[in-house]
Protein backbone atom coordinates (compact mmCIF):
# COMPACT_ATOMS: atom_id res chain seq x y z
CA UNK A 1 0.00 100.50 9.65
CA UNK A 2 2.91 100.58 7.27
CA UNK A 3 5.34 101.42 9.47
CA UNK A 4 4.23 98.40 11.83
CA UNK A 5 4.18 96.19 8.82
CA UNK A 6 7.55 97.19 8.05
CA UNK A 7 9.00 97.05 11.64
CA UNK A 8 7.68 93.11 11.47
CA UNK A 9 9.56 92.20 8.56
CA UNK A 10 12.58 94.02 9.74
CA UNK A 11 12.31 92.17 12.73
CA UNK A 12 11.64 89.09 11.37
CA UNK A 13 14.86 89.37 8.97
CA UNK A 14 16.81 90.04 12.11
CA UNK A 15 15.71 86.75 13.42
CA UNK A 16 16.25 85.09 9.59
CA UNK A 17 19.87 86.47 9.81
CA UNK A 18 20.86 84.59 13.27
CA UNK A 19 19.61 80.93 11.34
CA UNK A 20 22.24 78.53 9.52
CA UNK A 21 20.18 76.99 7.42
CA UNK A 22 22.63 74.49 6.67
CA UNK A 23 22.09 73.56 10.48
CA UNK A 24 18.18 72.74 10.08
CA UNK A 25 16.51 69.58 9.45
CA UNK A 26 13.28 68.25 8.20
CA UNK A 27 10.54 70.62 9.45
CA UNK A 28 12.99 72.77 10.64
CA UNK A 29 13.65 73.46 7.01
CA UNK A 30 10.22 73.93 5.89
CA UNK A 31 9.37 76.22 8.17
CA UNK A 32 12.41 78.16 7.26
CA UNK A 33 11.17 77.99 3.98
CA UNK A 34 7.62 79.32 4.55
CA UNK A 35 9.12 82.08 6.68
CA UNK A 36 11.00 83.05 3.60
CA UNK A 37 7.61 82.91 1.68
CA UNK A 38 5.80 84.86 4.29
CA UNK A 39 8.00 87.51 4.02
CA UNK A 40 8.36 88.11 0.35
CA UNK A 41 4.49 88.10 0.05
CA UNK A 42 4.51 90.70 3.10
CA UNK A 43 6.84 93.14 1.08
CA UNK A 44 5.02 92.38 -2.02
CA UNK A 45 1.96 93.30 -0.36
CA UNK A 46 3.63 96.31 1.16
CA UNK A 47 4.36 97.23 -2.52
CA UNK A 48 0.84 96.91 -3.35
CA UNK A 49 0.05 99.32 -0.34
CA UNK A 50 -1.99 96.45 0.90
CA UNK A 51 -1.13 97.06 4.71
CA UNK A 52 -3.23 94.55 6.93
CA UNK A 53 -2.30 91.89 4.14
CA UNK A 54 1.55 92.73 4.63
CA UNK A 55 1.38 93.06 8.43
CA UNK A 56 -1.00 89.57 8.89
CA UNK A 57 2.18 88.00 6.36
CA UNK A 58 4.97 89.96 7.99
CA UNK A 59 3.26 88.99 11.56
CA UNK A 60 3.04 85.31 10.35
CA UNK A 61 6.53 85.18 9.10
CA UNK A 62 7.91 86.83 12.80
CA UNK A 63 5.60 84.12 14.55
CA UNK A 64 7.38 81.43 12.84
CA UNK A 65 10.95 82.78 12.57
CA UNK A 66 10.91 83.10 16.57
CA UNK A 67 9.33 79.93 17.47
CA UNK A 68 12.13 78.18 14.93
CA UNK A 69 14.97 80.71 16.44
CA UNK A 70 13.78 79.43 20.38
CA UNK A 71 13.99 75.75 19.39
CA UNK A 72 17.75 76.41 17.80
CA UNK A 73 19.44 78.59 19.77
CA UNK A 74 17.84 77.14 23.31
CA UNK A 75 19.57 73.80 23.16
């Protein structure tokens, strides 16, 4: 489970790293702001050794960071 939690928030940072987030807009930049959120509680719960709390975050934070990534980057 840790290793799936941690493959998530890798992922998820891959996805952080292709967004300007100069470039977003109104909800655009919340949700790049909860992303960020989801994925410093994920590693703080991967800290903790809390896995299924740090993969459900991590998971979240993926979720969100690839919906906001298709909106950009399919225009």
């Amino acid at each position: 489970m840790r290793r799936e939690a941690q493959k998530r928030i890798d992922g998820t940072e891959r996805l952080v790293r292709q967004i300007d987030q100069k470039k977003l807009v109104g909800q655009q930049q919340q949700n790049f702001e909860t992303i960020q959120s989801f994925l410093a509680k994920a590693k703080e719960a991967l800290s903790a050794r809390d896995l299924q709390r740090a993969f459900t975050l991590a998971d979240k934070a993926y979720l969100l960071a690839d919906e906001l990534s298709r909106m950009l980057f399919s225009r």
